[in-house]
N, C-alpha and C. Protein backbone atom coordinates (compact mmCIF):
# COMPACT_ATOMS: atom_id res chain seq x y z
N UNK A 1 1.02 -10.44 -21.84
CA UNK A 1 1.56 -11.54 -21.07
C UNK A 1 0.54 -11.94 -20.01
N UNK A 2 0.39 -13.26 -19.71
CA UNK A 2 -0.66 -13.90 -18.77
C UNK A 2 0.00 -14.03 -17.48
N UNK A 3 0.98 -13.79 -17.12
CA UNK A 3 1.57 -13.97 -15.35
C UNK A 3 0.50 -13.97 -14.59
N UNK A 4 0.87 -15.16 -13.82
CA UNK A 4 -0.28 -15.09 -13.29
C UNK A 4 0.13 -14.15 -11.43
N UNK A 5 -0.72 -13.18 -11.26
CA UNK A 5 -0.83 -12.18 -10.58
C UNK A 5 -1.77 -11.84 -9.34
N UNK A 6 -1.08 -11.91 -8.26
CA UNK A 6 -1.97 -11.96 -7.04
C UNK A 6 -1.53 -10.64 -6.57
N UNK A 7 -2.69 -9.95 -6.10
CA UNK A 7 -2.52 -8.93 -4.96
C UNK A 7 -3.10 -8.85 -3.90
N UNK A 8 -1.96 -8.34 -2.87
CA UNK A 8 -2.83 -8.37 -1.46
C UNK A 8 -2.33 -7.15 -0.59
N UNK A 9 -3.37 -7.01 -0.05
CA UNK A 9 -3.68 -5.69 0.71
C UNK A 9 -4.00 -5.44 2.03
N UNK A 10 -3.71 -4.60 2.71
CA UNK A 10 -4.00 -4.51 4.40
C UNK A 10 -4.66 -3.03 4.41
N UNK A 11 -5.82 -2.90 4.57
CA UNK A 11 -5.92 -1.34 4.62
C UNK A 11 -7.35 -1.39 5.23
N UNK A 12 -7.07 -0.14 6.32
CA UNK A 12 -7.54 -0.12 7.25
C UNK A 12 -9.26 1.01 7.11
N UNK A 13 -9.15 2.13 6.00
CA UNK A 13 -10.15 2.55 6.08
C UNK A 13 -10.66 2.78 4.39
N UNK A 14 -9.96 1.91 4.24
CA UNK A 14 -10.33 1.42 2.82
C UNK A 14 -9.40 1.65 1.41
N UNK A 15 -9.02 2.58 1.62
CA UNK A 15 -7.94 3.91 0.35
C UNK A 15 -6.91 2.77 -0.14
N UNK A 16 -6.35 1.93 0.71
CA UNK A 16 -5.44 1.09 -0.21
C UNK A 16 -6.46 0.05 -0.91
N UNK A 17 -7.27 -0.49 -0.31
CA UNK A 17 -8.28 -1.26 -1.26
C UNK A 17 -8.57 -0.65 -2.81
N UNK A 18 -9.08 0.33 -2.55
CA UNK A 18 -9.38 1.45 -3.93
C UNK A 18 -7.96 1.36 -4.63
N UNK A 19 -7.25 1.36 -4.40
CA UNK A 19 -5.75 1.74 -4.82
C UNK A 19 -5.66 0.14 -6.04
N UNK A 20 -5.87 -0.90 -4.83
CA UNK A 20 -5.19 -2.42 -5.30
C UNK A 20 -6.69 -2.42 -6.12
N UNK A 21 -7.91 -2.15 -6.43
CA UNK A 21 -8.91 -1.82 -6.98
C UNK A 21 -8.33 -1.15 -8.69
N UNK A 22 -8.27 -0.49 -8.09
CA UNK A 22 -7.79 0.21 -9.40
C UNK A 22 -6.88 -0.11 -9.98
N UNK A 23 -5.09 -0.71 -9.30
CA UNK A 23 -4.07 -1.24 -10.07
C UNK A 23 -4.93 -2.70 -11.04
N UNK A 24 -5.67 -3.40 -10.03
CA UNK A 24 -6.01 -4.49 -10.46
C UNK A 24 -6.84 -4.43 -12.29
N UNK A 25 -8.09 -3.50 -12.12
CA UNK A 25 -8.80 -3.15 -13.09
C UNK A 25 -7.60 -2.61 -14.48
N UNK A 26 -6.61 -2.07 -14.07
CA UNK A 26 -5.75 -1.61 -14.68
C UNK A 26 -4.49 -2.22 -15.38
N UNK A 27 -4.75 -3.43 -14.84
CA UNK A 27 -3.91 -4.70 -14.79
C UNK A 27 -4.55 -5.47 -15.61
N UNK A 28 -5.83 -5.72 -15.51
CA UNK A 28 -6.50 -6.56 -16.17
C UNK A 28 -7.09 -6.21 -17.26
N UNK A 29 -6.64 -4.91 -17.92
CA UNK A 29 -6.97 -4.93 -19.27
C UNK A 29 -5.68 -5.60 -20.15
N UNK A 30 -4.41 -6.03 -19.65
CA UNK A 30 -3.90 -7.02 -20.35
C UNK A 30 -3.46 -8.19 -20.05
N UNK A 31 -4.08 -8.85 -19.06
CA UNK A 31 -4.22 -9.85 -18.50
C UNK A 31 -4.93 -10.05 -17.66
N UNK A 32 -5.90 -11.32 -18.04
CA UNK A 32 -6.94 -11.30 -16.66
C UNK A 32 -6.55 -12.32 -15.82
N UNK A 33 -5.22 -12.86 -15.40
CA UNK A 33 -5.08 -13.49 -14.40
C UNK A 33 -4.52 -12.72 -13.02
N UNK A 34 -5.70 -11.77 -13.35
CA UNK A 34 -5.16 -11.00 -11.26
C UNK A 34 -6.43 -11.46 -10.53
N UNK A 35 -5.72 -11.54 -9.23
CA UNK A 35 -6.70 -11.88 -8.37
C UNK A 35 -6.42 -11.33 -6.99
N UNK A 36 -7.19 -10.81 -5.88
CA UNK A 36 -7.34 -9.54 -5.33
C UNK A 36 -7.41 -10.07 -3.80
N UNK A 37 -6.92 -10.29 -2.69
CA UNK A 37 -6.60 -11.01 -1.78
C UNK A 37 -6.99 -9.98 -0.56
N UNK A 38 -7.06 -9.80 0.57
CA UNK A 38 -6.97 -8.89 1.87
C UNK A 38 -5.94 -10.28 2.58
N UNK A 39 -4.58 -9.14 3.09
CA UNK A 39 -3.73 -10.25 3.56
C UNK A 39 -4.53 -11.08 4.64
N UNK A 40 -5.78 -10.72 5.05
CA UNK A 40 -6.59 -12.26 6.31
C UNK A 40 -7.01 -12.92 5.36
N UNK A 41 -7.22 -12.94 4.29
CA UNK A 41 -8.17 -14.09 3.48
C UNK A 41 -6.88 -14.86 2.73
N UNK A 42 -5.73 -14.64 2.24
CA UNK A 42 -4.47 -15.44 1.64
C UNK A 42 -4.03 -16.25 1.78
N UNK A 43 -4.48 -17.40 1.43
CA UNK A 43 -4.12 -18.76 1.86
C UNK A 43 -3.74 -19.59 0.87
N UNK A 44 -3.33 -18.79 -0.31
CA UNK A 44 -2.66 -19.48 -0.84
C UNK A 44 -0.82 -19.64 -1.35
N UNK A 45 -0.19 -20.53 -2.20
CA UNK A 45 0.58 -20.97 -2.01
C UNK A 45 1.50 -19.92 -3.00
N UNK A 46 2.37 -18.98 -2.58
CA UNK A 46 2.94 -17.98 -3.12
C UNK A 46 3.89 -18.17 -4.21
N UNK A 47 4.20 -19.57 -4.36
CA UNK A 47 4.67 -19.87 -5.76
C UNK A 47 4.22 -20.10 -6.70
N UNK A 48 2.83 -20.51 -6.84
CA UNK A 48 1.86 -20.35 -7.74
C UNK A 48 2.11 -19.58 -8.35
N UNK A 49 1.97 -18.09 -7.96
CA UNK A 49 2.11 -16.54 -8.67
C UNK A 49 3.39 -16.37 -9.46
N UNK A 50 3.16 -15.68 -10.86
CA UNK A 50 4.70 -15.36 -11.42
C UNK A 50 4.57 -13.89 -10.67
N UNK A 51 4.00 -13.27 -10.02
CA UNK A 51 4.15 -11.99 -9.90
C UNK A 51 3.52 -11.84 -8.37
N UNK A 52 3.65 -10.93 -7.52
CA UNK A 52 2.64 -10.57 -6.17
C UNK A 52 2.85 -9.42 -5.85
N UNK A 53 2.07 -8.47 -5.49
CA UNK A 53 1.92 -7.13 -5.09
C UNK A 53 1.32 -7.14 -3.71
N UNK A 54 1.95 -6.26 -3.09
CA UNK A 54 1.48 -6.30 -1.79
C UNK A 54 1.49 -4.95 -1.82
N UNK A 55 0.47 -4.38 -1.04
CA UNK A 55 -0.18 -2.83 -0.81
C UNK A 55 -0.59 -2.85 0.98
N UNK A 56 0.13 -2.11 1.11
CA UNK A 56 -0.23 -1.57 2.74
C UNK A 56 -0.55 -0.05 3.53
N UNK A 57 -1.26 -0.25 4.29
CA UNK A 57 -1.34 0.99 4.49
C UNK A 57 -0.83 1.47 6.67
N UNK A 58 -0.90 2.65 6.50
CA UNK A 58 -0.07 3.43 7.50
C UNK A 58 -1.37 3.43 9.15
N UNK A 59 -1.08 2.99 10.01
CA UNK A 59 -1.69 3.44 11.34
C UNK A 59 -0.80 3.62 12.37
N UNK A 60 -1.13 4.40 13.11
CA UNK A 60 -0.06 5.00 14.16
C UNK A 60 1.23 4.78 13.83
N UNK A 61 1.68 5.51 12.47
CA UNK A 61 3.31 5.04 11.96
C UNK A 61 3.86 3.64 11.63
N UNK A 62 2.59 2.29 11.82
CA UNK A 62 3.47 0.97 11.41
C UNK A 62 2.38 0.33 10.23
N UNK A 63 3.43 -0.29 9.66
CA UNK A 63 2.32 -1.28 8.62
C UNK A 63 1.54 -2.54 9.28
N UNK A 64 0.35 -2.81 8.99
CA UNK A 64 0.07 -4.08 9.49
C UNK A 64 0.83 -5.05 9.94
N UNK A 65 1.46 -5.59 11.18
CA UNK A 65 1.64 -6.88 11.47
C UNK A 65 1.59 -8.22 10.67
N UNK A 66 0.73 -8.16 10.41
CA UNK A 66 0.35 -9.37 9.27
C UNK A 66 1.31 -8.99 8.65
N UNK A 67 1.16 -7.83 7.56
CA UNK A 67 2.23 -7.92 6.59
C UNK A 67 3.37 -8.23 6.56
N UNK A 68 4.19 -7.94 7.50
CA UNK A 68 5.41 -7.97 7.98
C UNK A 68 5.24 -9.93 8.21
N UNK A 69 4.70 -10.08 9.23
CA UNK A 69 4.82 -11.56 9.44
C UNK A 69 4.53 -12.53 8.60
N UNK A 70 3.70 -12.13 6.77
CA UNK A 70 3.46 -12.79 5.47
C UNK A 70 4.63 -12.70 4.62
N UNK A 71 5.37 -11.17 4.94
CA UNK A 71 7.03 -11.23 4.13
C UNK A 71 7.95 -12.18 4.75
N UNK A 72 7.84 -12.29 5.88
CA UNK A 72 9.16 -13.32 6.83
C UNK A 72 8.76 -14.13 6.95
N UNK A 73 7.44 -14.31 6.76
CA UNK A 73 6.93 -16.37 6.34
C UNK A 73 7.44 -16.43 5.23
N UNK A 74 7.22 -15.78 3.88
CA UNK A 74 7.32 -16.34 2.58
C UNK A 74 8.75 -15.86 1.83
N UNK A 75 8.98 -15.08 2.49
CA UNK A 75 10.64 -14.27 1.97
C UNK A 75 10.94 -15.37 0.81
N UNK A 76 11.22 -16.59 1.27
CA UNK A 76 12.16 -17.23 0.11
C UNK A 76 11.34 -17.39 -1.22
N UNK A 77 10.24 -17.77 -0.74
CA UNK A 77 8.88 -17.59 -2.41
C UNK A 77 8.75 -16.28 -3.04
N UNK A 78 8.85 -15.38 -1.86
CA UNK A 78 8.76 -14.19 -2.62
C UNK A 78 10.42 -13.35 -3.61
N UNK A 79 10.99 -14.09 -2.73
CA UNK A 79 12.41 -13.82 -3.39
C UNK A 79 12.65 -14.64 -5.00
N UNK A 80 11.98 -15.61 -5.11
CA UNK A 80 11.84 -16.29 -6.47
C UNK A 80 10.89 -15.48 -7.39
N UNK A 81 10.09 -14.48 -7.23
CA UNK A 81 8.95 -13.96 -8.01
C UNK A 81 9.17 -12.85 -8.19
N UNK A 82 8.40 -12.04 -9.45
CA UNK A 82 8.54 -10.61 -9.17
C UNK A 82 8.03 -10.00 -7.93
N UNK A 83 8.09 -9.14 -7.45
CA UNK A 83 7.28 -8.84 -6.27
C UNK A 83 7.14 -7.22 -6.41
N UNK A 84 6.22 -6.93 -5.80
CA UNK A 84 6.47 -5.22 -5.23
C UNK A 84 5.58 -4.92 -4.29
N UNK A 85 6.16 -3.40 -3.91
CA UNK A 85 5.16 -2.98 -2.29
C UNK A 85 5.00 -1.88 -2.57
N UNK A 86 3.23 -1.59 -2.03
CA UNK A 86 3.63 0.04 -1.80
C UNK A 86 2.77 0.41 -0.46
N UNK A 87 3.17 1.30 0.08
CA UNK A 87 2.79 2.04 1.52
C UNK A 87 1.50 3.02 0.65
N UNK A 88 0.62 3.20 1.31
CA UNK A 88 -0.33 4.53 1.84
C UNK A 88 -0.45 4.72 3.37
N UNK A 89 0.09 6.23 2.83
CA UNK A 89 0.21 6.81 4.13
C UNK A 89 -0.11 8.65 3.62
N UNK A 90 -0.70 9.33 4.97
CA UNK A 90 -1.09 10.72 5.04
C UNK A 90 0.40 11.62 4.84
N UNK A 91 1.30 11.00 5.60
CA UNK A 91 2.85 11.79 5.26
C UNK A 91 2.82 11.96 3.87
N UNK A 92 3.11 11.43 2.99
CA UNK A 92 3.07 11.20 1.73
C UNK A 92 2.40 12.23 0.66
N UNK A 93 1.59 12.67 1.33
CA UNK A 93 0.85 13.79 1.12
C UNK A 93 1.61 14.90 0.72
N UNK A 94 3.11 15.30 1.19
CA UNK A 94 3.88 15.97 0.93
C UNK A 94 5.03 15.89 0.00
N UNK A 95 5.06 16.35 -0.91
CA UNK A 95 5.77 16.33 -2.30
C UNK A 95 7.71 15.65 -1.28
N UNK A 96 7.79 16.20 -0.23
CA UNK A 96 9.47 15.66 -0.16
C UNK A 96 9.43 14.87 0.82
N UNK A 97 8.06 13.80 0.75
CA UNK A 97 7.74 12.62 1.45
C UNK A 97 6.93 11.64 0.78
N UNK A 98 6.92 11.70 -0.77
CA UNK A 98 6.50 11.11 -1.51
C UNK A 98 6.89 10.00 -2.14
N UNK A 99 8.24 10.05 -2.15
CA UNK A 99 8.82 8.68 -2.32
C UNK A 99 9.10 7.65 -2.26
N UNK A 100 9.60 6.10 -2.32
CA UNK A 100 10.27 5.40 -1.35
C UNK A 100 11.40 5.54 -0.51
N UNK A 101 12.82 6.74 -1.24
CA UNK A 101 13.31 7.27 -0.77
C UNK A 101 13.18 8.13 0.43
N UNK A 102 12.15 8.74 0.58
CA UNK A 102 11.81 9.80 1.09
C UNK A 102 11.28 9.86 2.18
N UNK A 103 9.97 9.19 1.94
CA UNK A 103 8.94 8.33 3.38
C UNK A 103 9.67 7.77 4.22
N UNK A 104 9.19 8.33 5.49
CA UNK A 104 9.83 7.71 6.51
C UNK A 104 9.25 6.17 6.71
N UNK A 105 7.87 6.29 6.85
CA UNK A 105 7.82 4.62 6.90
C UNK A 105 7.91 3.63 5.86
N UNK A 106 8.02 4.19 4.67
CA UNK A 106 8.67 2.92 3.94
C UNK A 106 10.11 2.93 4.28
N UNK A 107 11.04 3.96 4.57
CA UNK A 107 12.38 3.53 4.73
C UNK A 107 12.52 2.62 6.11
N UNK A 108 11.71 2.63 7.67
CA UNK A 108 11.27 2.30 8.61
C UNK A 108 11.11 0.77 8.28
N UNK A 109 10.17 0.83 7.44
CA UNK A 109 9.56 -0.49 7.16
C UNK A 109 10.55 -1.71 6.57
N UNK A 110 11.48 -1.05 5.96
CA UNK A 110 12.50 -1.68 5.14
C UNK A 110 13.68 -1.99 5.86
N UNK A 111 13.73 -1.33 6.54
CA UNK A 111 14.69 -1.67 7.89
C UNK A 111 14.42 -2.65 8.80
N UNK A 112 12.62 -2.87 9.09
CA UNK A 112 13.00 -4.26 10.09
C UNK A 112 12.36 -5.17 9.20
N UNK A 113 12.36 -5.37 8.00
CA UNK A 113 12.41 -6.67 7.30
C UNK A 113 13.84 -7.08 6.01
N UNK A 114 14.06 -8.35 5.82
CA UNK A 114 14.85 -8.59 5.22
C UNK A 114 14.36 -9.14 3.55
N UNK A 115 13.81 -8.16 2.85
CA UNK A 115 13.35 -8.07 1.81
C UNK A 115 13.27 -7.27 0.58
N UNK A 116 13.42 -7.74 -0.32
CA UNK A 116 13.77 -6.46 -1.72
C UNK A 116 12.74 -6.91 -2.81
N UNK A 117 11.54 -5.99 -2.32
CA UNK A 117 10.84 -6.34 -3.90
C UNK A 117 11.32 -5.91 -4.94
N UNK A 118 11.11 -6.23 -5.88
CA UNK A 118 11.20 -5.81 -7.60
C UNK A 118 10.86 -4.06 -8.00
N UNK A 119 9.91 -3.62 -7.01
CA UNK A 119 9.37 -2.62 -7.28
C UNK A 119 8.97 -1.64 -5.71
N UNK A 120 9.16 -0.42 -5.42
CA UNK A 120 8.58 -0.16 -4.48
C UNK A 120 8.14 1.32 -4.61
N UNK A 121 6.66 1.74 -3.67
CA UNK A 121 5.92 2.88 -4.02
C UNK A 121 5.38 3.45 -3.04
N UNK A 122 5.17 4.59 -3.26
CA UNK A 122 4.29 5.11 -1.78
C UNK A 122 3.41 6.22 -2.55
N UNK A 123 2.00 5.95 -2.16
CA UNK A 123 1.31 6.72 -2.04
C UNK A 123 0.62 7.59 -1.01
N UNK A 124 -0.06 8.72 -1.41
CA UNK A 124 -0.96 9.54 -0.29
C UNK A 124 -1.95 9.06 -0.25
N UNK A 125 -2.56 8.71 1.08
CA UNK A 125 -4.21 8.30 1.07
C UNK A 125 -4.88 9.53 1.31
N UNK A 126 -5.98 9.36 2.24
CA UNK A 126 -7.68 9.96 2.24
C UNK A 126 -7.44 10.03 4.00
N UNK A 127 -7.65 11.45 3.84
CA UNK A 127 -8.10 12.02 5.07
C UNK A 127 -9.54 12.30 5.22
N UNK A 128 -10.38 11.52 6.43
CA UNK A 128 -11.85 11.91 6.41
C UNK A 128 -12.02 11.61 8.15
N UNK A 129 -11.94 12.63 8.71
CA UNK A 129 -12.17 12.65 9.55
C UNK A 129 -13.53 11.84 10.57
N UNK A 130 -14.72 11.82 9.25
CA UNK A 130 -16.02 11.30 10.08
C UNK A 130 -15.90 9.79 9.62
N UNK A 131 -15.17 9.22 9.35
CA UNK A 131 -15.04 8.11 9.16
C UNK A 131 -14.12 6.99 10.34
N UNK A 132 -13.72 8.38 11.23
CA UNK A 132 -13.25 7.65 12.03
C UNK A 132 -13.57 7.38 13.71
N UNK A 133 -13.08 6.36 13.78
CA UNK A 133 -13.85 6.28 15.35
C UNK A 133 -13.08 7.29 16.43
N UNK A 134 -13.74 7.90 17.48
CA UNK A 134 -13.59 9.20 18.03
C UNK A 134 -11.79 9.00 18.71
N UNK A 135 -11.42 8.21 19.01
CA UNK A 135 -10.03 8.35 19.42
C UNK A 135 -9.17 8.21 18.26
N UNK A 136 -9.52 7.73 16.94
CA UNK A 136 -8.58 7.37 16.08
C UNK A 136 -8.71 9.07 15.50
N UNK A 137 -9.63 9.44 15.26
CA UNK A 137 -10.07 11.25 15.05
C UNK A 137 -9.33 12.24 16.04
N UNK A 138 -8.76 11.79 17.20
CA UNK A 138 -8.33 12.98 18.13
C UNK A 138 -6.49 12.24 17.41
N UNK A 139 -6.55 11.11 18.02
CA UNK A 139 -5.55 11.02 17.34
C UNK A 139 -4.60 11.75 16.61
N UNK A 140 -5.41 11.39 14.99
CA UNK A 140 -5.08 11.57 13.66
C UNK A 140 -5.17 13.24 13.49
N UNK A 141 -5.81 13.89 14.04
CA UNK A 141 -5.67 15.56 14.63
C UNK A 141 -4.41 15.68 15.34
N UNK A 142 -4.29 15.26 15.94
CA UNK A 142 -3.28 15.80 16.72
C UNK A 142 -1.79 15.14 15.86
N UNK A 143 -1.85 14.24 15.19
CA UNK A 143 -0.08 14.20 14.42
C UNK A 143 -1.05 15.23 13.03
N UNK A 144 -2.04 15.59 12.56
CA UNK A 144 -1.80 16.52 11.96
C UNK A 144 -1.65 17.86 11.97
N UNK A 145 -2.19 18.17 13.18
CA UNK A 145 -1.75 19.01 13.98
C UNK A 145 -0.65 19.57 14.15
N UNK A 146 0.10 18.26 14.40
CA UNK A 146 2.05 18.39 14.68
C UNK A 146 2.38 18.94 13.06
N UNK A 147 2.11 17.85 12.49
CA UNK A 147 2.99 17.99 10.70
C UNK A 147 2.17 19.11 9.89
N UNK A 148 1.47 20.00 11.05
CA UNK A 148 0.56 21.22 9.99
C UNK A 148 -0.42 20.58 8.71
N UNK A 149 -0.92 20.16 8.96
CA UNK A 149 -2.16 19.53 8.14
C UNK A 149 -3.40 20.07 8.83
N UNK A 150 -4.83 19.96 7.97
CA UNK A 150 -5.43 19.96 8.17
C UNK A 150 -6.22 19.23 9.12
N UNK A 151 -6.97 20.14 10.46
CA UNK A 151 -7.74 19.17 11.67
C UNK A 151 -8.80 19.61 11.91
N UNK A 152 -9.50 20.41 11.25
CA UNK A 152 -11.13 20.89 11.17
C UNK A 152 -11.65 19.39 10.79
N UNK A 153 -12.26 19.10 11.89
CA UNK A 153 -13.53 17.57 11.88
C UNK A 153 -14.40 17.29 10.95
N UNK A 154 -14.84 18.32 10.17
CA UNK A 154 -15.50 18.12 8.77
C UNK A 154 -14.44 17.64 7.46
N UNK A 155 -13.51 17.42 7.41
CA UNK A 155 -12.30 17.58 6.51
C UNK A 155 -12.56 16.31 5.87
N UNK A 156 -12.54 16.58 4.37
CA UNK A 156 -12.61 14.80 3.69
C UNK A 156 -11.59 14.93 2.51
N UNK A 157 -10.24 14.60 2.89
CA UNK A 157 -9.55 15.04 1.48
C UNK A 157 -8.77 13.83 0.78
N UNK A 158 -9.13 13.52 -0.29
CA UNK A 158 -7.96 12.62 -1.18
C UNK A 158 -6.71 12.88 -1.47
N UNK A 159 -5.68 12.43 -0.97
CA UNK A 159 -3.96 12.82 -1.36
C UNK A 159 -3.77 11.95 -2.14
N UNK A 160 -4.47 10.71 -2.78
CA UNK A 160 -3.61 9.77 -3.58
C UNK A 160 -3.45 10.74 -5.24
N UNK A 161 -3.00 10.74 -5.69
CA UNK A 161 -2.70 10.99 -7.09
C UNK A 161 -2.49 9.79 -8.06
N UNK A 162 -3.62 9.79 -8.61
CA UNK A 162 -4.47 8.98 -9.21
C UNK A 162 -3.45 8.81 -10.51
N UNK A 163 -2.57 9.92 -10.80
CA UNK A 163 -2.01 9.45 -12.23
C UNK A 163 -0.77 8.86 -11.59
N UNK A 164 -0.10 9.07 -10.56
CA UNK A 164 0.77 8.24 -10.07
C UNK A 164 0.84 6.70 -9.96
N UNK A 165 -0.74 6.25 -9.42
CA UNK A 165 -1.08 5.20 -9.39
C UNK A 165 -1.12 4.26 -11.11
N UNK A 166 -1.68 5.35 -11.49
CA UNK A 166 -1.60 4.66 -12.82
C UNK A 166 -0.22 4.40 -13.51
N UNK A 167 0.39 5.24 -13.57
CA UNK A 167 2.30 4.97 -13.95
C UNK A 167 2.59 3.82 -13.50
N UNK A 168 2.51 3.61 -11.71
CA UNK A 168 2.66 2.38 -11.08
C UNK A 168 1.90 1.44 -11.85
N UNK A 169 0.87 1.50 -11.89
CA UNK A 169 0.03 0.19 -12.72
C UNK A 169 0.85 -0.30 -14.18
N UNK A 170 1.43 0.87 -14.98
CA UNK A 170 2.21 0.86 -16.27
C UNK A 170 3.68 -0.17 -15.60
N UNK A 171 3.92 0.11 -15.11
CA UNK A 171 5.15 -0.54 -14.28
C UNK A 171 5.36 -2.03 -13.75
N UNK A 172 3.91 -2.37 -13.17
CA UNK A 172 3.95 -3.30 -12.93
C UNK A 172 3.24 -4.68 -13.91
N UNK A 173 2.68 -4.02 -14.56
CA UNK A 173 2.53 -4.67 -16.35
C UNK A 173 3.60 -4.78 -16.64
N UNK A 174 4.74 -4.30 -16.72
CA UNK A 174 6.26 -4.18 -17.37
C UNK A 174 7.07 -4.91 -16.70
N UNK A 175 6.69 -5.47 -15.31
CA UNK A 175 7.50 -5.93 -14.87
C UNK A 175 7.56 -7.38 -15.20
């Protein structure tokens, strides 16, 4: 099927990019009408799309702004289309915080907007400590700190689960 398919993404140290990277490539072996957006560059007209994916990711516990203020601009376009969302976030990382059920900030997130995609997901991102700028590093130590994670400053670890992502990718072909 050719739907035509936009995704857009907010991510801050890259891991949801890779993510909407990979759904996309994964997408486009049976249809090549996807096209790959960062919610600042989206300017286009959301009914166009038979389909839209939106991918966000987690800083100090909230999703991008933007995002939130691109669902409550377009709610009613997006309510005509398939749609879906998924969170990356470090919580997630934990098997009984892996869910949409489960995650606190997708359930958070779902609470102050008035929206029901078609589909919803949460993944684990990438912990890398030298990638980050020195307060976002004391930070991000210290809530892992709290939730017992790893906070040795050399630390570079991937939580996404790559075959998860791919199921999701199976899913949203199906949808």
């Amino acid at each position: 099927m050719n739907d035509k398919t936009a995704i857009i993404y907010s991510s801050v140290d890259g891991q949801t990019l890779k993510i909407c990277n990979k759904l996309k490539n994964s997408l486009q072996q049976s249809n090549p009408n996807i096209v790959l957006f960062s919610i600042d560059d989206f300017n286009e007209d959301v009914s166009y799309y038979d389909k839209l994916i939106i991918g966000a990711s987690i800083r100090y516990g909230v999703h991008n702004k933007k995002v939130i203020d691109f669902i409550n601009t377009h709610k009613k376009q997006l309510d005509s289309i398939k749609t879906a969302f998924f969170s990356v976030n470090l919580v997630a990382r934990k098997s009984e915080k892996s869910t949409p059920a489960t995650n606190p900030y997708v359930i958070k997130f779902f609470k102050t907007i008035d929206w029901t995609p078609t589909i919803v997901e949460v993944f684990a991102g990438k912990l890398d400590y030298k990638k980050y700028p020195y307060f976002d590093r004391i930070m991000i130590q210290f809530i892992m700190w709290m939730t017992k994670g790893p906070t040795n400053v050399n630390t570079e670890i991937e939580y996404t689960n790559w075959e998860k992502v791919k199921k999701f990718g199976m899913q949203l072909g199906n949808m």
